[in-house]
N, C-alpha and C. Protein backbone atom coordinates (compact mmCIF):
# COMPACT_ATOMS: atom_id res chain seq x y z
N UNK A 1 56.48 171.11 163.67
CA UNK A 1 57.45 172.02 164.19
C UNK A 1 57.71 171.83 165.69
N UNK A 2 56.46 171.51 166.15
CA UNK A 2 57.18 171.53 167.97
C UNK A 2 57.87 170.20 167.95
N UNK A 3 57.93 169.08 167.22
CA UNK A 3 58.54 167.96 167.39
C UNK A 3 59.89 168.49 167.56
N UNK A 4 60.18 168.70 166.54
CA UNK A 4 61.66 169.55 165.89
C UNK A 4 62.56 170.13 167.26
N UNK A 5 61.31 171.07 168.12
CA UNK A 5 61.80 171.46 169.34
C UNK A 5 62.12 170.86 170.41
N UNK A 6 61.40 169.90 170.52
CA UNK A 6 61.34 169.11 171.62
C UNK A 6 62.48 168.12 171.36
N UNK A 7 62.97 167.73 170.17
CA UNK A 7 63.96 166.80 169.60
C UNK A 7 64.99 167.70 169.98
N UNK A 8 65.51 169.18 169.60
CA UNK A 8 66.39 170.06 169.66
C UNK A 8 66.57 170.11 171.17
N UNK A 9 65.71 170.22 172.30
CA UNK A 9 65.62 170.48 173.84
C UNK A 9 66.30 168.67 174.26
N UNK A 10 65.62 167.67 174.15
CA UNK A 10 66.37 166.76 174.16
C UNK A 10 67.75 166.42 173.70
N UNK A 11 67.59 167.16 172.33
CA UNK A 11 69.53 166.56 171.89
C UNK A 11 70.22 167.54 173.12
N UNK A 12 69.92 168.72 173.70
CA UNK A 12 70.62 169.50 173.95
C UNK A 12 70.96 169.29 175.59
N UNK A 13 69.84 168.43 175.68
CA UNK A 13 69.60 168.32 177.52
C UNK A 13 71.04 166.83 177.43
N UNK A 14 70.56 165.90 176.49
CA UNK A 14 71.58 164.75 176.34
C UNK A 14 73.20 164.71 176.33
N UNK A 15 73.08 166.36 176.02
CA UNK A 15 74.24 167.11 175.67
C UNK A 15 75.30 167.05 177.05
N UNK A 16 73.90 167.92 177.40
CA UNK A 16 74.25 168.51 178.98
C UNK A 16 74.67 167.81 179.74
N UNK A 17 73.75 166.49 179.91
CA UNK A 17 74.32 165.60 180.75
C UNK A 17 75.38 164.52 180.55
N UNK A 18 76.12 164.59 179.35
CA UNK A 18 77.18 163.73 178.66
C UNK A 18 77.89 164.53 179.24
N UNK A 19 78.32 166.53 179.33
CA UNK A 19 79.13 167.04 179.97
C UNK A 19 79.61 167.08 181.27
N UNK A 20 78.05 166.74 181.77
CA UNK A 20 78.24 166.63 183.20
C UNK A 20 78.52 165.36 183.76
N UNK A 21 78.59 164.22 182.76
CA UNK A 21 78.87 163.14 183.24
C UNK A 21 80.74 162.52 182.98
N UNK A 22 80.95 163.64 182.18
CA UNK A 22 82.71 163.89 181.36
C UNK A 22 82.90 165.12 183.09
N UNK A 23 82.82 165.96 183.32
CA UNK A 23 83.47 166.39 184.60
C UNK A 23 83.33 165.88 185.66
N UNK A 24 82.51 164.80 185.88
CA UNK A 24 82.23 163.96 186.95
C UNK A 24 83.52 163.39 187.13
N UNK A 25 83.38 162.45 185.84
CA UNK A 25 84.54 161.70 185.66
C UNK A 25 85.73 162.58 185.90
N UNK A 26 86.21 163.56 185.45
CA UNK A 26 87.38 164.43 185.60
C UNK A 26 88.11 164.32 186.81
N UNK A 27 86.53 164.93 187.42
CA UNK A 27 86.60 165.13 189.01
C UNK A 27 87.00 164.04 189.59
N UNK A 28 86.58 162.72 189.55
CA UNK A 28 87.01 161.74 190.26
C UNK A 28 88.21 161.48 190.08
N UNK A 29 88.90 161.16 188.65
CA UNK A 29 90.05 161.12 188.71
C UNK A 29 90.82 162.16 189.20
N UNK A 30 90.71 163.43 189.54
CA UNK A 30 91.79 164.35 189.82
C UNK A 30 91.73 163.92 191.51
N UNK A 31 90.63 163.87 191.73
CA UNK A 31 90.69 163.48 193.31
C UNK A 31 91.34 161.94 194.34
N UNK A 32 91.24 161.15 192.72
CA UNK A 32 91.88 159.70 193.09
C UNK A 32 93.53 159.79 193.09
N UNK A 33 94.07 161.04 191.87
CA UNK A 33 95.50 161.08 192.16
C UNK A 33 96.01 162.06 193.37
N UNK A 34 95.14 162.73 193.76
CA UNK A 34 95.04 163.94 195.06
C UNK A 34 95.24 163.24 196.32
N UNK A 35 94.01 162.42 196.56
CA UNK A 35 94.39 161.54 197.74
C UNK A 35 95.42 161.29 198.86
N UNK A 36 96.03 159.93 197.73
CA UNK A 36 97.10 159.37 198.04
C UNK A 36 97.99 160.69 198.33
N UNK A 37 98.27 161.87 197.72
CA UNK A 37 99.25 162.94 198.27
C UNK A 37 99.12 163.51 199.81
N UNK A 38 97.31 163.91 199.76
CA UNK A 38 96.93 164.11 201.08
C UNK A 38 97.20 163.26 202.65
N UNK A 39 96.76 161.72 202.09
CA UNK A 39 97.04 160.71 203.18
C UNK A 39 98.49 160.67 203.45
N UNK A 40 99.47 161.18 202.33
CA UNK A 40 101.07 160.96 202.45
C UNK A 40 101.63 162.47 203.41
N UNK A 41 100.88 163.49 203.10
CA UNK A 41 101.18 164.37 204.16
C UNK A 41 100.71 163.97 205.43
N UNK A 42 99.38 163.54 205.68
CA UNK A 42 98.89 163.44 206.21
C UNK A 42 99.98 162.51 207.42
N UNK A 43 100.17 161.27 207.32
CA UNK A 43 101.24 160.78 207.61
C UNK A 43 102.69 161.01 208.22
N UNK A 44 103.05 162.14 207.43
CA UNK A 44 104.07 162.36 207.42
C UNK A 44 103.84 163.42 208.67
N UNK A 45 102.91 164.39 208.39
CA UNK A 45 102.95 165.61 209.70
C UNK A 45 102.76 164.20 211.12
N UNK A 46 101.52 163.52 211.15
CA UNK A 46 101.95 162.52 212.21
C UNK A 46 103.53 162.18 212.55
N UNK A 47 103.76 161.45 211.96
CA UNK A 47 105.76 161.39 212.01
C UNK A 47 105.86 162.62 212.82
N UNK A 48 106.38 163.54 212.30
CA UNK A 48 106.99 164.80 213.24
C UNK A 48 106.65 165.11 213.91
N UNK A 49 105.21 165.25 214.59
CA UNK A 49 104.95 165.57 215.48
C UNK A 49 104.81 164.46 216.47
N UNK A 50 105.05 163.09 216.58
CA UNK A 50 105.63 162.08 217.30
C UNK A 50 107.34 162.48 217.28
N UNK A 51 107.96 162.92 216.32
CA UNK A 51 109.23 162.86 216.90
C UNK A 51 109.26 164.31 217.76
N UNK A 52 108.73 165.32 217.55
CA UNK A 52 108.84 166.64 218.37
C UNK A 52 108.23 165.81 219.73
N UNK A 53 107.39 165.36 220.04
CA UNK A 53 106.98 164.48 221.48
C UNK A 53 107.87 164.32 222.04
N UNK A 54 108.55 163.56 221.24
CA UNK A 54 109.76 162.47 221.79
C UNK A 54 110.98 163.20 221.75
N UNK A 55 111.49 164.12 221.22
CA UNK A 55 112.82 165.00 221.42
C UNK A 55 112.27 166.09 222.68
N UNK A 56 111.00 166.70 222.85
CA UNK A 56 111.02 167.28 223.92
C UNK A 56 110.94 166.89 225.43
N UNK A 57 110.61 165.52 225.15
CA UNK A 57 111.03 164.81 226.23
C UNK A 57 112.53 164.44 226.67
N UNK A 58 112.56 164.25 225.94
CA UNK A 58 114.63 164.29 226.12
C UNK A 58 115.03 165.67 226.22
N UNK A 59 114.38 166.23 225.73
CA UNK A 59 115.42 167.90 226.14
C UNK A 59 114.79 167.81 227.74
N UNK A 60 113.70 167.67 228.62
CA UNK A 60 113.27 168.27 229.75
C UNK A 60 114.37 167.06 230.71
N UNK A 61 114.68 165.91 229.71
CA UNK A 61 115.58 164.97 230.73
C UNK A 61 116.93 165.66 230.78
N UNK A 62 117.50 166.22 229.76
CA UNK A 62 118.68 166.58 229.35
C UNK A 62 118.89 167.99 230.53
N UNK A 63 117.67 168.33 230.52
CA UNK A 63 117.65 170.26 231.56
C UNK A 63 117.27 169.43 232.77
N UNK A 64 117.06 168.47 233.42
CA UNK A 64 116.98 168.14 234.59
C UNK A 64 118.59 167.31 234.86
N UNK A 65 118.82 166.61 233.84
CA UNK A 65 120.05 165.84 234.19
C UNK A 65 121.40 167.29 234.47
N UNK A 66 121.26 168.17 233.94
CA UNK A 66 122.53 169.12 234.01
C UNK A 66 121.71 169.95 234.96
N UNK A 67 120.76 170.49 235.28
CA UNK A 67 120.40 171.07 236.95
C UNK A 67 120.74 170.09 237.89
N UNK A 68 120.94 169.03 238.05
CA UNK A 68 121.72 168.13 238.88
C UNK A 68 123.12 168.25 238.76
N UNK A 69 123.71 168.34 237.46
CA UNK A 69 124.86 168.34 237.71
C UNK A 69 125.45 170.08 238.27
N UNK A 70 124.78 170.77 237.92
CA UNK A 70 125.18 172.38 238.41
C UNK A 70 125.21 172.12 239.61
N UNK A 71 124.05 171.43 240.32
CA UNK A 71 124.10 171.53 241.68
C UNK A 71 125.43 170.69 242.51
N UNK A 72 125.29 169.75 241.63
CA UNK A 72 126.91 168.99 242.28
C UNK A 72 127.78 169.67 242.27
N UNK A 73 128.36 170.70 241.19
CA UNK A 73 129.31 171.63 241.09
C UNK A 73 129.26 172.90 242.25
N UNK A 74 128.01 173.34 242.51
CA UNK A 74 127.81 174.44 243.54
C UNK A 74 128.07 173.65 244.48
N UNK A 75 127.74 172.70 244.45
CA UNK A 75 127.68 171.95 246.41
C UNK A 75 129.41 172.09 245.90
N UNK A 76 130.23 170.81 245.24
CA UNK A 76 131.83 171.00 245.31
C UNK A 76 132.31 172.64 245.33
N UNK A 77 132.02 173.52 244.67
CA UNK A 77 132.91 174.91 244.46
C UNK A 77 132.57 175.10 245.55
N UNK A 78 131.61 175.27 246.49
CA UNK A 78 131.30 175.59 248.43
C UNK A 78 132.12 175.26 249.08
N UNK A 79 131.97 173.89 249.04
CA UNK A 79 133.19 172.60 249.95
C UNK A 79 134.56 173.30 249.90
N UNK A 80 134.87 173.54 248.42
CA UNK A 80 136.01 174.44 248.08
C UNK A 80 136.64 175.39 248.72
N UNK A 81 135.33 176.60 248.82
CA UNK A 81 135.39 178.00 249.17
C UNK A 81 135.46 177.90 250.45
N UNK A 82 134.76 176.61 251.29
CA UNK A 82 134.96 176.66 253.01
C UNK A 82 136.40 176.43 253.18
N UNK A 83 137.07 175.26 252.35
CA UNK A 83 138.11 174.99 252.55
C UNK A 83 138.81 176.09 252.51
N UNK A 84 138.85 176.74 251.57
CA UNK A 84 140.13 178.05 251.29
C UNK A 84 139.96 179.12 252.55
N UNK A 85 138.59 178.90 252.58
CA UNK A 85 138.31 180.18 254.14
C UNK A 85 138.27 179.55 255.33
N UNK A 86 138.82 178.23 255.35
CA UNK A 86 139.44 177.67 256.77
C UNK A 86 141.05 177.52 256.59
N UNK A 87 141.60 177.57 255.16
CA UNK A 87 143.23 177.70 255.36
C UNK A 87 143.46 179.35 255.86
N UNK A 88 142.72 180.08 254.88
CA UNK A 88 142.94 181.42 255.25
C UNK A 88 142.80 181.93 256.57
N UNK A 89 141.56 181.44 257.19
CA UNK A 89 141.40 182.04 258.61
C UNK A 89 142.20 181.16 259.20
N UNK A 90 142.83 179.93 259.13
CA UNK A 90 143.85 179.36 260.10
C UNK A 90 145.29 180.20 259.83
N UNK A 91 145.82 181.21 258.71
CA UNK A 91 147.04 181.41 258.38
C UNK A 91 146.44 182.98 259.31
N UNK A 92 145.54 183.65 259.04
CA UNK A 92 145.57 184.65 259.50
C UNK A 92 145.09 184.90 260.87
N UNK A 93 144.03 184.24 261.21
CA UNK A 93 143.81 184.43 263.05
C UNK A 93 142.99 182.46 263.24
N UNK A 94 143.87 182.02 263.83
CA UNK A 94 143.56 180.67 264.28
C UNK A 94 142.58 180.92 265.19
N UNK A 95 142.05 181.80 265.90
CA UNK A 95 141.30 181.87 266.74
C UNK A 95 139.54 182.17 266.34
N UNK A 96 139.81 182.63 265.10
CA UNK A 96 138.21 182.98 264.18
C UNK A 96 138.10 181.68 263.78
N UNK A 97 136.44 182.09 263.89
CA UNK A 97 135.64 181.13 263.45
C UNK A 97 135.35 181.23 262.15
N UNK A 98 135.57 180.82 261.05
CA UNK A 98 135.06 180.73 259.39
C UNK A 98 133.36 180.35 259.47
N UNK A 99 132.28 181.14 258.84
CA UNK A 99 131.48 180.55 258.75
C UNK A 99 131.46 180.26 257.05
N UNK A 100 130.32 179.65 256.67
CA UNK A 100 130.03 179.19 255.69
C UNK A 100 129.14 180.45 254.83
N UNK A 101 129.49 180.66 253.97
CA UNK A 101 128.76 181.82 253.13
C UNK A 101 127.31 181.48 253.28
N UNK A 102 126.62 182.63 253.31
CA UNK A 102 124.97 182.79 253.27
C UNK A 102 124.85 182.00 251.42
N UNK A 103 124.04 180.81 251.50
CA UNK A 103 123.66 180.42 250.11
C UNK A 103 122.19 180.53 250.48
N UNK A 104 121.64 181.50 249.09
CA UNK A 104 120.23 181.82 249.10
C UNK A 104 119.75 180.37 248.49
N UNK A 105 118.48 180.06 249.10
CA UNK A 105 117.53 179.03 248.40
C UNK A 105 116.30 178.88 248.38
N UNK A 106 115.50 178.48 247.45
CA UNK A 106 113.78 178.65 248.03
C UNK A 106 113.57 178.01 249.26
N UNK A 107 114.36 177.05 249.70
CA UNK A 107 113.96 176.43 250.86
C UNK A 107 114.38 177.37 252.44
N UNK A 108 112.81 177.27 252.97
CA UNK A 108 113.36 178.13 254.48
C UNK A 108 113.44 176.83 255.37
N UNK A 109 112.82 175.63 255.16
CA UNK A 109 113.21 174.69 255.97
C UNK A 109 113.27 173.52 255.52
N UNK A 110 113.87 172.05 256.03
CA UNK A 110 113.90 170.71 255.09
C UNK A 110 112.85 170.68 254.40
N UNK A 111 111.71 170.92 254.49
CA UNK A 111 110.19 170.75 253.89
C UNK A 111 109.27 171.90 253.12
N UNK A 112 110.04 172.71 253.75
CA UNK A 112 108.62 174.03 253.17
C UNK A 112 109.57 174.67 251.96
N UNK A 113 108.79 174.49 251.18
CA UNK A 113 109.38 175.72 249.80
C UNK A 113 108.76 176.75 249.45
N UNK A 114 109.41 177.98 249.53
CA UNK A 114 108.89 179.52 249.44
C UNK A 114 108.05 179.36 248.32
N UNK A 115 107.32 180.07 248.18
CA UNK A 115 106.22 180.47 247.09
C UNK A 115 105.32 178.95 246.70
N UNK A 116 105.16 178.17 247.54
CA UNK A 116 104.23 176.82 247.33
C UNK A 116 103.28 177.35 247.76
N UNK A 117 102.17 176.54 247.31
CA UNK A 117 100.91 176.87 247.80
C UNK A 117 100.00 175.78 247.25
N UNK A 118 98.66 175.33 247.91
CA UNK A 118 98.29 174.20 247.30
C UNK A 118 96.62 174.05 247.65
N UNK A 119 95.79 173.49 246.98
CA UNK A 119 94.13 173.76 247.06
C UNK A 119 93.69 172.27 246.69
N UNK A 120 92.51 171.82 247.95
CA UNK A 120 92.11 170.37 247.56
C UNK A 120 90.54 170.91 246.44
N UNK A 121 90.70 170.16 245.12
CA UNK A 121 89.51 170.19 244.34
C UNK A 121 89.00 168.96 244.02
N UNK A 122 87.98 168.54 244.42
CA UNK A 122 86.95 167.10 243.36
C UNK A 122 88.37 166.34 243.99
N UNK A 123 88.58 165.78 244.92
CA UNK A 123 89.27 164.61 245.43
C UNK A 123 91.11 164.58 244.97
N UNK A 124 91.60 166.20 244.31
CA UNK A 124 92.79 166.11 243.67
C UNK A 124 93.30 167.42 244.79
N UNK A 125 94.65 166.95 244.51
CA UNK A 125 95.31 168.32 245.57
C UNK A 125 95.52 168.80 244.25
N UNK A 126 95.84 170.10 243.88
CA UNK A 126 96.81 171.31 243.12
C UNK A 126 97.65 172.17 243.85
N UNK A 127 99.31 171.35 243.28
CA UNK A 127 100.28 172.37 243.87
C UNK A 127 100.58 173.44 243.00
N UNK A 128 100.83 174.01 243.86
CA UNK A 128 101.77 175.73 242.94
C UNK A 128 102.34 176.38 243.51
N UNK A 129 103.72 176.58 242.34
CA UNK A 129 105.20 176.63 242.94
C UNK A 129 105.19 178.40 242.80
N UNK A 130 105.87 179.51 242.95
CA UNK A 130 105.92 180.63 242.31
C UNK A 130 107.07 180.92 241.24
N UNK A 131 107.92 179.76 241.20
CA UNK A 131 109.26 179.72 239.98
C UNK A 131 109.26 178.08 240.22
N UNK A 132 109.85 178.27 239.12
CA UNK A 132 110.14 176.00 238.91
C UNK A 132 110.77 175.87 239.98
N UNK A 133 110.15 174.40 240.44
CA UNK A 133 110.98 173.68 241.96
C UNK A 133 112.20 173.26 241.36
N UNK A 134 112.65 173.03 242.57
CA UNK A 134 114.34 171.85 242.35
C UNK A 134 114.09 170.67 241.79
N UNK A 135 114.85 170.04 241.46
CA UNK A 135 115.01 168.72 240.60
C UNK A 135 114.45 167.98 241.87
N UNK A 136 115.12 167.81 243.14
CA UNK A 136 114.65 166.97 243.86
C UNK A 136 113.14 167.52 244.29
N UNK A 137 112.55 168.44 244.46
CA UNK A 137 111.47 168.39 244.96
C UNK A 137 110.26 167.87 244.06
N UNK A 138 110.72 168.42 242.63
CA UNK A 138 110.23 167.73 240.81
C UNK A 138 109.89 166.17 241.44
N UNK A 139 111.42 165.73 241.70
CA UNK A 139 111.38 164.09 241.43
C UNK A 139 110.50 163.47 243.09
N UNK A 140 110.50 164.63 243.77
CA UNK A 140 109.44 163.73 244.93
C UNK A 140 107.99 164.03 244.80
N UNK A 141 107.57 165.06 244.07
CA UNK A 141 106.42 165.15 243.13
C UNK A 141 106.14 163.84 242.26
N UNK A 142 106.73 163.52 241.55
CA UNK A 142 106.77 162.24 240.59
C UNK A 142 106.62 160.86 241.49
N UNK A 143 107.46 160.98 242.41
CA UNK A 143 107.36 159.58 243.28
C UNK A 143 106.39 159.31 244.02
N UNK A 144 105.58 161.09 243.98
CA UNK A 144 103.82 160.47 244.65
C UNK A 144 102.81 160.63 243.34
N UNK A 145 103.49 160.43 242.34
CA UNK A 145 102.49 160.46 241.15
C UNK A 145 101.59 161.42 240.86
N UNK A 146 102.26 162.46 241.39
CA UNK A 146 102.13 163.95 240.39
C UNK A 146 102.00 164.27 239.00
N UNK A 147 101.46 164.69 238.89
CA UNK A 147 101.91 164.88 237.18
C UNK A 147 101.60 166.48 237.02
N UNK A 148 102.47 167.24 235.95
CA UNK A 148 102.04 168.63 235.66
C UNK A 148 101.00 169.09 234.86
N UNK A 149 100.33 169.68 235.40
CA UNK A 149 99.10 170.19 234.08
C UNK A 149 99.71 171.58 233.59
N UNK A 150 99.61 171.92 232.36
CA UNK A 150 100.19 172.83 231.57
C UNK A 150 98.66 174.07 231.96
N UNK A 151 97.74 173.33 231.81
CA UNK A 151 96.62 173.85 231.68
C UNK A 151 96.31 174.87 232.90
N UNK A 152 96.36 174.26 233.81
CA UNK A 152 96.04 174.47 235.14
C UNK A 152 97.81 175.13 235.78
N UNK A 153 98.48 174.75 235.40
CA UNK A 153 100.05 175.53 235.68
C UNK A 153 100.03 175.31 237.29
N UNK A 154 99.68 173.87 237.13
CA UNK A 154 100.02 172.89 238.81
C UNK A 154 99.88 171.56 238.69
N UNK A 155 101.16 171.39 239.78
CA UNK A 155 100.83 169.48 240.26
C UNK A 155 100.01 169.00 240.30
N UNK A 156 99.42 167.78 240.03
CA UNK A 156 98.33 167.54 240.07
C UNK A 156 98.36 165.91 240.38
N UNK A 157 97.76 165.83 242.31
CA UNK A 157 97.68 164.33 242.46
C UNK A 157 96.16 163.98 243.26
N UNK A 158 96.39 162.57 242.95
CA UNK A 158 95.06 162.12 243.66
C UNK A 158 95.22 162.66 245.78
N UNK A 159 94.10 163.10 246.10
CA UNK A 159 94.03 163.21 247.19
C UNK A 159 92.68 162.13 247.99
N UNK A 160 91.78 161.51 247.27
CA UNK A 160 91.43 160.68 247.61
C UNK A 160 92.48 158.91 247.98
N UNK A 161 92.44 158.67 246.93
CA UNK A 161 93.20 157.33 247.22
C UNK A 161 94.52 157.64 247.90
N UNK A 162 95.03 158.83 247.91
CA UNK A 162 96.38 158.65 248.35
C UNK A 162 96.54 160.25 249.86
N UNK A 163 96.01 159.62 250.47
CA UNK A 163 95.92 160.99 251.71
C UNK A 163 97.25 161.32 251.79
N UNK A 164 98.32 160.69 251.30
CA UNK A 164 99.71 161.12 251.75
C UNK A 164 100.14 162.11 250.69
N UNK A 165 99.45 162.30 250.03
CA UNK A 165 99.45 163.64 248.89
C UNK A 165 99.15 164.53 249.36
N UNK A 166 98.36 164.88 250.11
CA UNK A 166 97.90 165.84 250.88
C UNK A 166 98.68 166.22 252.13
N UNK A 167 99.53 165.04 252.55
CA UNK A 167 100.15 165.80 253.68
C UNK A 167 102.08 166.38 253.10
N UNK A 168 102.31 166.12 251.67
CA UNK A 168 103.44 166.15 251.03
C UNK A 168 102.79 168.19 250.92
N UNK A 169 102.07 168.23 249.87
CA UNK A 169 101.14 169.21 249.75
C UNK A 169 101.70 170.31 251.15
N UNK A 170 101.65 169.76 252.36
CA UNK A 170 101.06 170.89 253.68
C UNK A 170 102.85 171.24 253.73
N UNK A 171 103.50 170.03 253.40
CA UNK A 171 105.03 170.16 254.28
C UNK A 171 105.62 171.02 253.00
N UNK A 172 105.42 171.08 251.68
CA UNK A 172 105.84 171.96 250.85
C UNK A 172 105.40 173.34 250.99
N UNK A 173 103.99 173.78 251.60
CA UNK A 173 103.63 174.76 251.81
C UNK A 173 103.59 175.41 253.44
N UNK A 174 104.17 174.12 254.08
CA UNK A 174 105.09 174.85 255.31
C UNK A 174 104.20 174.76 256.30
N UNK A 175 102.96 174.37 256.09
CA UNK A 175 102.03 174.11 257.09
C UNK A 175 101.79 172.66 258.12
N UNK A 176 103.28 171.91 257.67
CA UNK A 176 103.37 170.84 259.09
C UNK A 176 105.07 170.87 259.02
């Protein structure tokens, strides 16, 4: 009789592991046609988020190229407005002087821009603006190899190798 059992515990264990060796298998195959779907998303989110890279770089060219052109338009509609207020003050008193309308700007002088401010850390200057700079002050940032940290929400250049970073730094913050 215990044979009987031990034969019955074996057929049953043989059982067991024929089942478990049938969902093994299952498993592998469901995971071999799974895959290839995963690596294909996988892929694919890469793609878009290389093209979102690359279109938001063109939009920040596209918002710098037309803040240049606004500004060409304000500088011409000025030129304009002096003109009309030197025909006018010549038709009405030749003897006044026309001045030129008060135009507000961050700049109080060729060099210093309101709300700059700037801190030497570990051999790097950090600038900081209090509202986005002008296109040109952007692009003379860039021409001393600035770059923006999102992180830090400032310019960010070498002040070791390049001491003339540091003195760009003083004339934006008005201190030469």
């Amino acid at each position: 009789m215990p044979n009987i059992e031990i034969e019955n515990l074996i057929k049953s264990f043989s059982e067991s592991v024929k089942l478990v060796q049938q969902v093994k298998a299952q498993m592998d195959e469901i995971q071999d046609q799974i895959s290839p779907e995963i690596k294909n998303v996988h892929s694919k989110s890469q793609q878009l988020l290389n093209a979102i890279g690359a279109n938001a770089e063109e939009v920040f060219k596209k918002l710098d190229e037309r803040e240049e052109l606004v500004d060409e338009k304000c500088k011409a509609a000025l030129e304009k407005i002096d003109q009309k207020m030197s025909e006018i003050g010549k038709v009405q008193a030749p003897s006044s002087v026309v001045t030129k309308p008060a135009v507000v700007t961050p700049k109080t002088s060729d060099n210093k821009v309101e709300g700059c401010s700037y801190k030497l850390i570990d051999g790097k200057v950090e600038i900081r603006f209090e509202r986005i700079p002008s296109v040109a002050v952007r692009n003379r940032l860039k021409e001393h190899k600035f770059g923006w940290s999102k992180a830090k929400a400032a310019w960010i250049g070498n002040a070791d190798r390049h001491p003339e970073n540091v003195t760009l730094a003083k004339e934006l913050a008005g201190e030469i």
